[in-house]
C-alpha atoms as a PDB file:
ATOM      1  CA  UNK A   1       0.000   0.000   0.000  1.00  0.00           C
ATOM      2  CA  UNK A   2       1.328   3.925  -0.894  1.00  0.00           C
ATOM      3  CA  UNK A   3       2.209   5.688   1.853  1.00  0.00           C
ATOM      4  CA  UNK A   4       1.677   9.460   1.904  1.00  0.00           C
ATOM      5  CA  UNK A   5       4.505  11.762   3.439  1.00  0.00           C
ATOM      6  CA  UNK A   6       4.015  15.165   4.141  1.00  0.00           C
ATOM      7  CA  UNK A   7       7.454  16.169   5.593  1.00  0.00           C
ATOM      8  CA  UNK A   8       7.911  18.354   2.898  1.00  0.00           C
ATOM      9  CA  UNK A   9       4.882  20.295   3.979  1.00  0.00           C
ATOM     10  CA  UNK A  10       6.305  19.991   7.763  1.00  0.00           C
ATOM     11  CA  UNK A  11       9.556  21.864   6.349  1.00  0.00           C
ATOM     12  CA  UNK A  12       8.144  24.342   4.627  1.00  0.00           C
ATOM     13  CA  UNK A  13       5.919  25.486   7.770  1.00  0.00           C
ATOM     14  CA  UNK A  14       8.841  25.777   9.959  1.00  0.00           C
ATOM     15  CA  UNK A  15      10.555  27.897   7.784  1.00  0.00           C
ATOM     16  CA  UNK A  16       7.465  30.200   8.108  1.00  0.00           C
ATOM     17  CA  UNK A  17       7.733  29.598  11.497  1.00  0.00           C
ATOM     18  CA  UNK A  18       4.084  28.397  11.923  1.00  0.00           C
ATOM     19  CA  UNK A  19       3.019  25.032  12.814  1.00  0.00           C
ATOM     20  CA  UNK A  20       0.428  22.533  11.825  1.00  0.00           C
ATOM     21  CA  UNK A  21      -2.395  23.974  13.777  1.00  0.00           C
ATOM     22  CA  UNK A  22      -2.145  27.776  12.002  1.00  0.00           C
ATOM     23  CA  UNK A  23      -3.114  25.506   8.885  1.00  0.00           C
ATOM     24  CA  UNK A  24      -6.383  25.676  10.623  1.00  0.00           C
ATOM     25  CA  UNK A  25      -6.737  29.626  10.183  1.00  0.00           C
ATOM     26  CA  UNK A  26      -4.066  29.920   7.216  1.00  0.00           C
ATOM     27  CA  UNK A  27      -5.561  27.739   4.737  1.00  0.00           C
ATOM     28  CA  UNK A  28      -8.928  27.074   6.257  1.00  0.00           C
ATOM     29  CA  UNK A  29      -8.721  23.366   6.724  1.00  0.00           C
ATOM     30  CA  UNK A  30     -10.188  21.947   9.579  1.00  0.00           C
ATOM     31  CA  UNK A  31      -8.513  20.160  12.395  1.00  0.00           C
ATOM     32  CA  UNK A  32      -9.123  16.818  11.076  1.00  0.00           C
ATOM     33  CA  UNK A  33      -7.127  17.302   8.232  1.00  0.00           C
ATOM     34  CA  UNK A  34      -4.210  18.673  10.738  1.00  0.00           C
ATOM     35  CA  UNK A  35      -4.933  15.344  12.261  1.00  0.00           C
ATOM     36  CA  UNK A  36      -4.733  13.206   9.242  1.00  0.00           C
ATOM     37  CA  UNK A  37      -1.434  15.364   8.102  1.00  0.00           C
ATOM     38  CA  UNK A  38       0.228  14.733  11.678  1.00  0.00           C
ATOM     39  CA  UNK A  39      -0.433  10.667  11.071  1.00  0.00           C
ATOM     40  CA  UNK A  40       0.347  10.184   7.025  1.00  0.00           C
ATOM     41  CA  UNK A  41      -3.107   9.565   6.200  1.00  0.00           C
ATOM     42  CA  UNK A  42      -4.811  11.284   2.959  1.00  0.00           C
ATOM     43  CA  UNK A  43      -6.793  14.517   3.244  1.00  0.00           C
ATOM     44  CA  UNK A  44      -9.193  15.558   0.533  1.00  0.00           C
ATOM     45  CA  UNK A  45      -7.672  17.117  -2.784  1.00  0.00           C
ATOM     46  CA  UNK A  46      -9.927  20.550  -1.460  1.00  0.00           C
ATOM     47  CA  UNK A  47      -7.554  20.567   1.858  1.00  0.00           C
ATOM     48  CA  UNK A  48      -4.607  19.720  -0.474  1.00  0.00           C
ATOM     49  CA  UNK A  49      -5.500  22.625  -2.731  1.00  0.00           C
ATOM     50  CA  UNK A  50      -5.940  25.378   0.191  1.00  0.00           C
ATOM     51  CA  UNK A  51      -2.664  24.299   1.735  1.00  0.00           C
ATOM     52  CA  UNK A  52      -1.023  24.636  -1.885  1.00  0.00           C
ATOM     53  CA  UNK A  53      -2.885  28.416  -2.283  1.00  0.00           C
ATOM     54  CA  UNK A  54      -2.063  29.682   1.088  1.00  0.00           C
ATOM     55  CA  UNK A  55       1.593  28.529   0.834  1.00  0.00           C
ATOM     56  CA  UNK A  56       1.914  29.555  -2.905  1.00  0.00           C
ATOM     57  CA  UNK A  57       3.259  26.395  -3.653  1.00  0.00           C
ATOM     58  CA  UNK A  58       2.474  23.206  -5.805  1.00  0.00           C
ATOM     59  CA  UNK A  59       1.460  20.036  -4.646  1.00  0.00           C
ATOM     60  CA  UNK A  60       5.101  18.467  -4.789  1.00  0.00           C
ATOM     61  CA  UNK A  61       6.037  20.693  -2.536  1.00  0.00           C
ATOM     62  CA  UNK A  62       4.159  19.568   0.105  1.00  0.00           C
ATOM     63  CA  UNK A  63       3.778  15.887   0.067  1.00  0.00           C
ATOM     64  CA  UNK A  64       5.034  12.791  -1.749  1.00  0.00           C
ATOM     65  CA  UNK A  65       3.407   9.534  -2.129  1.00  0.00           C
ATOM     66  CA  UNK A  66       5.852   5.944  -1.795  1.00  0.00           C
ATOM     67  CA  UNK A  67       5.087   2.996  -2.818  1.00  0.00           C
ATOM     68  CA  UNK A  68       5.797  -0.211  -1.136  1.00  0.00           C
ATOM     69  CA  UNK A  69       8.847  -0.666  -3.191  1.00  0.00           C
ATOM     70  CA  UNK A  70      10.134   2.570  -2.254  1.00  0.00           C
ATOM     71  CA  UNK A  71       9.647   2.109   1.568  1.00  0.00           C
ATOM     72  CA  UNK A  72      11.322  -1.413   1.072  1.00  0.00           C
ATOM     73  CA  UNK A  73      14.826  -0.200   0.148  1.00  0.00           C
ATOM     74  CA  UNK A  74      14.934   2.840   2.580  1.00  0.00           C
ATOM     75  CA  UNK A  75      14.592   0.487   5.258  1.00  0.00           C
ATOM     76  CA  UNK A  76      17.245  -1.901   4.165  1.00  0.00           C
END
């Protein structure tokens, strides 16, 4: 199964300085979504979009998606 990352997203808010929770009032996502980003599970492509407007960003730059493969040979 693909696992979603979002550290990407996680850097780019601390170089703002902000943390997961101003997502909340920044892009207008609800805290459910701030959950779902804090455990690597999907949030809806509307969430996905707000974060990407609010941050001015695309997004690539705020998550990635591995596949089993993938996680297979980091861990080795």
């Amino acid at each position: 199964m693909n696992k979603i990352n979002y550290t990407s997203l996680l850097n780019q808010l601390k170089e703002r300085g902000m943390h997961k929770s101003d997502l909340v009032p920044f892009a207008k996502i609800n805290s459910n979504a701030v959950r779902a980003i804090s455990i690597g599970k999907p949030i809806s492509m509307g969430a996905l979009l707000r974060i990407c407007n609010a941050l001015d960003c695309d997004v690539s730059d705020v998550m990635s998606v591995r596949s089993p493969s993938d996680q297979s040979t980091k861990e080795r």
